[in-house]
Protein backbone atom coordinates (compact mmCIF):
# COMPACT_ATOMS: atom_id res chain seq x y z
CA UNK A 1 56.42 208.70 48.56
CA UNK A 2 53.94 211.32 47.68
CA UNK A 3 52.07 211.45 45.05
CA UNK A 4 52.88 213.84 42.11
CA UNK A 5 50.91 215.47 39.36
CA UNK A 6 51.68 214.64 35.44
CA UNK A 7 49.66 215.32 32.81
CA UNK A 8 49.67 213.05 29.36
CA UNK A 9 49.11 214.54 26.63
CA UNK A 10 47.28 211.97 23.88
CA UNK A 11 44.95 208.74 25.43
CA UNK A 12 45.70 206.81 22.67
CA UNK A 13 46.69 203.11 23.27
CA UNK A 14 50.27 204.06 24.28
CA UNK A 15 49.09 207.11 26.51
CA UNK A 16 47.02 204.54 28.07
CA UNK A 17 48.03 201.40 27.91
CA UNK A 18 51.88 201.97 28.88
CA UNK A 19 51.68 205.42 30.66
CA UNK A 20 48.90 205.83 32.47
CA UNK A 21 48.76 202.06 33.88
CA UNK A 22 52.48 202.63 34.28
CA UNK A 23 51.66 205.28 36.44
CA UNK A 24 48.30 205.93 37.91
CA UNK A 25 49.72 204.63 41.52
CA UNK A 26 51.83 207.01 42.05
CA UNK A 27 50.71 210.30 40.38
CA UNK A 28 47.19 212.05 39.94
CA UNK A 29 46.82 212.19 36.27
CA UNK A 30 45.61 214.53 33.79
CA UNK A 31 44.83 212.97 30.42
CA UNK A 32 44.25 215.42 27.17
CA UNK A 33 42.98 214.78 23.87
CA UNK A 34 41.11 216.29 21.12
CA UNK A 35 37.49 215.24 20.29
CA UNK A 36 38.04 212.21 18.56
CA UNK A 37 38.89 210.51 21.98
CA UNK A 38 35.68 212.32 23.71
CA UNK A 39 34.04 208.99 24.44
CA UNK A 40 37.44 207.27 25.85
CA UNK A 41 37.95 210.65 28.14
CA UNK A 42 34.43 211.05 29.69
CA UNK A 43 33.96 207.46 30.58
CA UNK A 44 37.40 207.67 32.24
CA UNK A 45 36.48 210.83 34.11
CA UNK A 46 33.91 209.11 35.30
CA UNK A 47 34.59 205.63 35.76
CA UNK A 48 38.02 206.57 37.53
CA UNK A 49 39.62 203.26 36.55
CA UNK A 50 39.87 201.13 33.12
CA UNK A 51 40.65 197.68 32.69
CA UNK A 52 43.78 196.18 30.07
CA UNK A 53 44.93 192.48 28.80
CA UNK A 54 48.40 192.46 29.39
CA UNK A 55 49.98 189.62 27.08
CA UNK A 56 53.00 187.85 28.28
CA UNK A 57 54.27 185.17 26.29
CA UNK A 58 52.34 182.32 27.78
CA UNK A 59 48.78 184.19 27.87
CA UNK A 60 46.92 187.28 28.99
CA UNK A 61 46.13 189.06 32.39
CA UNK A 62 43.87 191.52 32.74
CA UNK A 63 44.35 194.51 35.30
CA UNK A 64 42.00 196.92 36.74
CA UNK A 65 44.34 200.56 36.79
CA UNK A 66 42.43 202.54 39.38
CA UNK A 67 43.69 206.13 39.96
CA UNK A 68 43.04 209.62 40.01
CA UNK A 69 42.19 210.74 36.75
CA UNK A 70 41.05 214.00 35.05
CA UNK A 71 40.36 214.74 31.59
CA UNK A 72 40.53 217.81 29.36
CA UNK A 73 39.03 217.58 25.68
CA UNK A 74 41.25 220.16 24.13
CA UNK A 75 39.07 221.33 21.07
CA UNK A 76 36.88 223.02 23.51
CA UNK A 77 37.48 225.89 25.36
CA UNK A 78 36.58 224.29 28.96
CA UNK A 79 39.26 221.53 27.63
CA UNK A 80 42.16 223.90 26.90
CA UNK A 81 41.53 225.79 30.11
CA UNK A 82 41.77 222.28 32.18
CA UNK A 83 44.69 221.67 30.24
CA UNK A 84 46.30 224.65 31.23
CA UNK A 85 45.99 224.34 34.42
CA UNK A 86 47.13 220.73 35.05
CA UNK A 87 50.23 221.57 32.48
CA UNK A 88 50.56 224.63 35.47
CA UNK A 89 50.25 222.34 38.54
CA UNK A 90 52.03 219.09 36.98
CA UNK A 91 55.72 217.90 37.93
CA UNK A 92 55.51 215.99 34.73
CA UNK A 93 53.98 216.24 31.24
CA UNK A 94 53.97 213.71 28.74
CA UNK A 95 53.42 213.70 25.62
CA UNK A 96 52.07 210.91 23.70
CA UNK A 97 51.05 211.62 19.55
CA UNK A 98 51.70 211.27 16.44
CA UNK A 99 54.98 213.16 15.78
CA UNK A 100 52.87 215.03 13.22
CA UNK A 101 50.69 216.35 15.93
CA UNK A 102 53.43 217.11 17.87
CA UNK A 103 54.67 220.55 16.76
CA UNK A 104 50.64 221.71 17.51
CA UNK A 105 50.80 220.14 21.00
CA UNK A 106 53.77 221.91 21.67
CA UNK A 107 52.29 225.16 20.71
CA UNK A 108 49.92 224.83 22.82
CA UNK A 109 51.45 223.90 26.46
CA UNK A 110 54.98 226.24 25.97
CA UNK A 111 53.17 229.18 26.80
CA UNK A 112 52.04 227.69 29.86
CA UNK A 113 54.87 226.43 30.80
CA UNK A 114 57.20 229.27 30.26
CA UNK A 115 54.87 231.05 32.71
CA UNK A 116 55.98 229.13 35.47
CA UNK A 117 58.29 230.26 38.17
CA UNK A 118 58.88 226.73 39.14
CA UNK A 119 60.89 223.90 37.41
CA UNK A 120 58.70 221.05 35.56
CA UNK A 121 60.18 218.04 32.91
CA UNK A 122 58.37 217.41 29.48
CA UNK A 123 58.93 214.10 28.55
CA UNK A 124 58.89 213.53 24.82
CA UNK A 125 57.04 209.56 24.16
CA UNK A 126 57.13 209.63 20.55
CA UNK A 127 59.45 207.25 18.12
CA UNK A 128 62.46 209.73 17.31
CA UNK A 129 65.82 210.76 18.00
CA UNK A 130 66.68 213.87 19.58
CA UNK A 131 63.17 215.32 19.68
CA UNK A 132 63.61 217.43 22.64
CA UNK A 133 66.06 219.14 21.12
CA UNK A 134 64.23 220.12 17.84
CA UNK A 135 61.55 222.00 20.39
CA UNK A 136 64.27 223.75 23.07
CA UNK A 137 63.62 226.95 21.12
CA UNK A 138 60.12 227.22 22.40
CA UNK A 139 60.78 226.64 25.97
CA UNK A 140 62.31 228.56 28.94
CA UNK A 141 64.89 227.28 30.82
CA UNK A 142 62.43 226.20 33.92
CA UNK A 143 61.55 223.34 31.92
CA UNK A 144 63.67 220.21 31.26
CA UNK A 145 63.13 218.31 27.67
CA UNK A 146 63.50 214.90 28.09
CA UNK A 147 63.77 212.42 25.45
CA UNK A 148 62.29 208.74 26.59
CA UNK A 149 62.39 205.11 24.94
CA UNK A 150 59.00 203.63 25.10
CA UNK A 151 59.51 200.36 24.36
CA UNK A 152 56.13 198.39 25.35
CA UNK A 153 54.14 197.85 22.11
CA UNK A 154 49.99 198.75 22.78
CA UNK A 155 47.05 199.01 20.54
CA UNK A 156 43.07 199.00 20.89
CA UNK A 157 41.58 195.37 19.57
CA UNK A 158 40.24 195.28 16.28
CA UNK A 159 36.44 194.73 15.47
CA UNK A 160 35.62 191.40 16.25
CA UNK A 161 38.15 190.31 19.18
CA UNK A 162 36.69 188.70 21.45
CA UNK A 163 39.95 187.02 23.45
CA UNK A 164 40.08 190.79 25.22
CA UNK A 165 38.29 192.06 28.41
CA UNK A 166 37.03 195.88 27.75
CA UNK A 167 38.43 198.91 29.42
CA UNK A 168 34.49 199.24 30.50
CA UNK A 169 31.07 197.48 29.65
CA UNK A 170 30.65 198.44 25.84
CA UNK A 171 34.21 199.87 25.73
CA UNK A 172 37.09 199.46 23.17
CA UNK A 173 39.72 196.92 24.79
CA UNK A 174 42.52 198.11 25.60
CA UNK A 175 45.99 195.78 24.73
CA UNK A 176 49.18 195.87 25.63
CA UNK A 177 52.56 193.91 26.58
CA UNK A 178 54.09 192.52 29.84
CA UNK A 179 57.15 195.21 29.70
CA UNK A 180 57.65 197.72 31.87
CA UNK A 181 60.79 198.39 31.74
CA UNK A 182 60.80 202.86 31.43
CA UNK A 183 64.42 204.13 30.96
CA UNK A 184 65.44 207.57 31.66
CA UNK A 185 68.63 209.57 31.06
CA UNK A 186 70.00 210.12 34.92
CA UNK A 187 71.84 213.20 34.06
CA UNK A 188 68.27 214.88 33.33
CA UNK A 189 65.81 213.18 35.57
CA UNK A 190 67.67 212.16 38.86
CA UNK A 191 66.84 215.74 40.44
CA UNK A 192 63.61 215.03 39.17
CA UNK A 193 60.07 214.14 40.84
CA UNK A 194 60.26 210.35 39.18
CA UNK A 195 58.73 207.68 41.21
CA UNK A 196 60.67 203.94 40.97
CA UNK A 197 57.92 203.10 37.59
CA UNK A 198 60.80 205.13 35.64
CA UNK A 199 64.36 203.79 35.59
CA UNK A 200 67.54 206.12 35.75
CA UNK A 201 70.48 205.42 33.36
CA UNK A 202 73.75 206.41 32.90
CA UNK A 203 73.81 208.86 29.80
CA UNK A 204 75.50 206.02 27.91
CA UNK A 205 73.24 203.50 28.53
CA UNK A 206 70.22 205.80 27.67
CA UNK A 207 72.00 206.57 24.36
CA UNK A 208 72.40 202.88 23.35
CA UNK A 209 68.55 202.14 24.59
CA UNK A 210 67.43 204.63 22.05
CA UNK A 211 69.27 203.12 19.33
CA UNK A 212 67.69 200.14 20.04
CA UNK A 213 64.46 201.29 20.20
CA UNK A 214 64.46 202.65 16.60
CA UNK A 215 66.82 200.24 14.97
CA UNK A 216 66.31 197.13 16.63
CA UNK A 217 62.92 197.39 17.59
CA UNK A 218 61.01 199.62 14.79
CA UNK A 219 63.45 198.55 12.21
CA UNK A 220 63.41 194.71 12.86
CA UNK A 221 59.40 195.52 13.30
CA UNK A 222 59.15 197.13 9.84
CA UNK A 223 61.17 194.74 7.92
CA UNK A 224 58.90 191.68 8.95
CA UNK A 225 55.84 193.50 8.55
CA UNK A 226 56.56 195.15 4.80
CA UNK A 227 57.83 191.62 4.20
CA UNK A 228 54.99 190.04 5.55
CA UNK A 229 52.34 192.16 4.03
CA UNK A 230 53.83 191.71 -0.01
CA UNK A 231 53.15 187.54 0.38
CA UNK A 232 49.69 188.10 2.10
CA UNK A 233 50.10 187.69 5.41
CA UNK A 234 47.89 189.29 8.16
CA UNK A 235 49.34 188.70 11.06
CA UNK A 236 52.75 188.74 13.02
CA UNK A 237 51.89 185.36 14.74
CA UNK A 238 51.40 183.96 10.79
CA UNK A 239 54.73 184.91 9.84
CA UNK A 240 56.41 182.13 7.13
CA UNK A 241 59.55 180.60 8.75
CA UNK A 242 61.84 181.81 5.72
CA UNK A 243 60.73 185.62 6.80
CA UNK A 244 61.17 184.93 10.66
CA UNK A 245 64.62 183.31 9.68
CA UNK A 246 65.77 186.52 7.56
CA UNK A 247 64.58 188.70 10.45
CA UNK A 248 66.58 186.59 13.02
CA UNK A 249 69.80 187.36 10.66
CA UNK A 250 69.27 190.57 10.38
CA UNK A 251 69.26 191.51 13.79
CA UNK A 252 72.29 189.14 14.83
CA UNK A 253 74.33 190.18 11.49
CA UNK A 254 73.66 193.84 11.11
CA UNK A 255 71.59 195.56 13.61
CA UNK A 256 73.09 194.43 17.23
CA UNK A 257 76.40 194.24 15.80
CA UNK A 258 76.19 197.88 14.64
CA UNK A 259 74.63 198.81 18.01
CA UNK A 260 77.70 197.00 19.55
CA UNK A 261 80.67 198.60 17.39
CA UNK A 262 79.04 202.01 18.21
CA UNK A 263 77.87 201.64 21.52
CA UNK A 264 81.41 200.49 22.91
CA UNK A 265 79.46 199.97 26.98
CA UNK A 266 77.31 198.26 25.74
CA UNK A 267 76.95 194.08 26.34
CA UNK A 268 77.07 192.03 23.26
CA UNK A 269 75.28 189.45 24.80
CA UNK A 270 72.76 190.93 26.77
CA UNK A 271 71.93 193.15 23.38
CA UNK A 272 71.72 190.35 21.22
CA UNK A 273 69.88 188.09 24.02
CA UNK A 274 67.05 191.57 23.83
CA UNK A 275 66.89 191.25 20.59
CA UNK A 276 66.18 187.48 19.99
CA UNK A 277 63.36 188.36 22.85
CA UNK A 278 62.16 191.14 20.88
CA UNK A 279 61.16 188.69 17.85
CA UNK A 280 58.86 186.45 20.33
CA UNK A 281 57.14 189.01 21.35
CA UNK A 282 56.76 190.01 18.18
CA UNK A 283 55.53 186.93 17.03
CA UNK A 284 53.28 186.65 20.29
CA UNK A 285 49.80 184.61 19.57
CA UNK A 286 48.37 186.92 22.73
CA UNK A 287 49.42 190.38 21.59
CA UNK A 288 48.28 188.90 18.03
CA UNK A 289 49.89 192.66 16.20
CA UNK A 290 48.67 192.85 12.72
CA UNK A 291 50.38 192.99 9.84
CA UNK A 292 48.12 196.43 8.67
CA UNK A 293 49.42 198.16 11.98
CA UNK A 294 52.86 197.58 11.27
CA UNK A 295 52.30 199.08 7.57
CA UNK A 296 50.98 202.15 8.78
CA UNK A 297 53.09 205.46 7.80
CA UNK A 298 55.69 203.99 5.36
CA UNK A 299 56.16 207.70 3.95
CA UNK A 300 57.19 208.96 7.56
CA UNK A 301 59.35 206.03 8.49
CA UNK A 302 61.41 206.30 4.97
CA UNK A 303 62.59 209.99 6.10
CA UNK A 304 66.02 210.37 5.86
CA UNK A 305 66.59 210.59 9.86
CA UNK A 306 64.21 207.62 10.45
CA UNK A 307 64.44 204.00 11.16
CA UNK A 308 64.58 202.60 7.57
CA UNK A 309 66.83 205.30 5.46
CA UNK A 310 68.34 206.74 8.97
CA UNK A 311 69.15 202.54 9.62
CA UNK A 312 71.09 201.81 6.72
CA UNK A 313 73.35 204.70 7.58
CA UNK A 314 73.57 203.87 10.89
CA UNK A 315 74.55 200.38 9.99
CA UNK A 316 77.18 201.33 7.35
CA UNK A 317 78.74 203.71 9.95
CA UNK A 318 79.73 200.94 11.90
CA UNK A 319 81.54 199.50 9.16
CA UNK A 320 78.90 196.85 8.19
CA UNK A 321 76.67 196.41 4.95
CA UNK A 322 73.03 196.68 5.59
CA UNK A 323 71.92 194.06 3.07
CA UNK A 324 69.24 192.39 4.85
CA UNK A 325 67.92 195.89 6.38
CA UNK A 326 67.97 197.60 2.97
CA UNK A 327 64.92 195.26 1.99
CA UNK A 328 62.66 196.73 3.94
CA UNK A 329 63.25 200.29 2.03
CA UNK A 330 62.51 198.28 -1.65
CA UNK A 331 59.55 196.44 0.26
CA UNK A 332 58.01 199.42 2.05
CA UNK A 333 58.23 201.08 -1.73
CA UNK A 334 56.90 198.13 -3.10
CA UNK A 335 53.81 198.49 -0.80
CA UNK A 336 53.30 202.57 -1.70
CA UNK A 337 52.92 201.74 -5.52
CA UNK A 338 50.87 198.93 -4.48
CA UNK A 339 48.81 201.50 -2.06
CA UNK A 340 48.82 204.32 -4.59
CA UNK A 341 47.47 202.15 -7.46
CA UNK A 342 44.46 201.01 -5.37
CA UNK A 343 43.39 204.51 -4.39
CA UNK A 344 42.98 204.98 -8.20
């Protein structure tokens, strides 16, 4: 197959450590970021490769991604014109920030884009429902707005690991999981230029992935985590049994059967048999998440659309009560006072 063009927009961990691997193979890449990730960028322009520690459940691998690689450092003028460019050329663009980032991001590559006389697909990598079409009004109809479910957890190791290999000599390392698994909705992206590292679903199926993602998997995340963090606890792999157990009901009693009752394709089993999965590797001594990661941005997961306040609803519309998932609002609460009264 021949190789495409896609540009990613954000080399943070997930930009790199699920997207880029993911895809360096099969498509020259252009990777954008502002300043703050000058150092990552240049030594990846010129290194042309980076090294990860991929965690399975039973230990760690580490894998050299070589590819083609270019870089654009878009807080300078040289990086915006690069940008432009590869957002001109690409088949695909990515993007991979902070949804608070995202509207500026967007700004910046729809006039590019809406120049083109030929067809590309922006694929939207951020947690969220129906993001791509919040941002249709800024884009022409040559470009196809794709929402995606990135489901492989990644982050950069904390001061002081040592169990990692570095993405280079004197680098950051570079962590991620041992799933690969990159759904896409077929209805948008069969025409597309999507090599076999992306996986085309019926619109159905895609649907129920997403709820998954951001029920199952962010909300199951954040109700160990906020639990975890108010008795002192620093990391998922330290998790008391009595919060593990409560997370294990929650998912069997109220999240997979609300994905069930509203998802009526979808496999009770196979959902359930995900989830159950899901906690291992949450509770994986090799990925080794921290507690303080899975804190991070209570304010902006307790929005009304989102996985905590947006959850409950979701669970009550499938006719069950979201006891065990309403916790996590009181304990993610409990954690701003506590937050708010240190900054004091």
């Amino acid at each position: 197959m021949k190789r495409g063009k896609a540009v990613i927009v954000g080399a943070g961990a997930l930009g790199l450590g699920f997207l880029a691997e993911r895809m360096a193979q099969g498509y020259d890449l252009c990777l954008a970021d502002t300043s703050a990730k000058s150092d990552i960028l240049s030594r990846l322009k010129r290194e042309q490769c980076f090294a990860v520690n991929v965690c399975g459940l039973d230990g760690i691998a580490v894998m050299k991604v070589i590819g083609s690689f270019e870089t654009a450092i878009v807080g300078t003028a040289e990086g915006r014109e690069i940008l432009a460019r590869a957002v001109l050329e690409a088949d695909l663009i990515l993007t991979a920030t902070e949804r608070k980032a995202l509207r500026k991001v967007v700004d910046e590559i729809a006039p590019v884009l809406n120049a083109r006389l030929t067809k590309a697909w922006l694929l939207f990598c951020e947690n969220g429902l129906n993001i791509a079409k919040a941002y249709a009004p800024s884009f022409g109809a040559q470009t196809v707005l794709v929402d995606t479910v990135m489901s492989r957890m990644c982050r950069f190791a904390r001061p002081g690991e040592t169990s990692y290999e570095p993405m280079w000599t004197g680098g950051e390392a570079l962590v991620t999981e041992a799933y690969d698994y990159l759904p896409l909705d077929a209805d948008l992206c069969s025409p597309g230029p999507f090599n076999p590292v992306f996986s085309m679903v019926c619109r159905a199926d895609f649907s129920c992935w997403e709820d998954m993602k951001l029920y199952l998997h962010n909300g199951v995340h954040a109700f160990i985590s906020y639990h975890a963090f108010l008795e002192g606890v620093r990391f998922f792999k330290d998790t008391p049994a009595p919060i593990r157990e409560r997370a294990r009901q929650v998912l069997l009693q109220e999240v997979v059967p609300a994905i069930v009752q509203t998802h009526p394709s979808a496999d009770e089993k196979k959902v359930q048999q995900y989830g159950l999965e899901l906690l291992e590797r949450f509770f994986s001594p090799y990925f080794n998440d921290s507690i303080e990661r899975g804190i991070r941005g209570i304010e902006e997961k307790l929005a009304p659309d989102e996985r905590l306040v947006g959850g409950c609803a979701y669970i009550k519309r499938a006719g069950i009560e979201p006891t065990l998932y309403a916790t996590t609002i009181d304990a993610g609460r409990k954690i701003q006072c506590l937050q708010r009264s240190q900054e004091r």
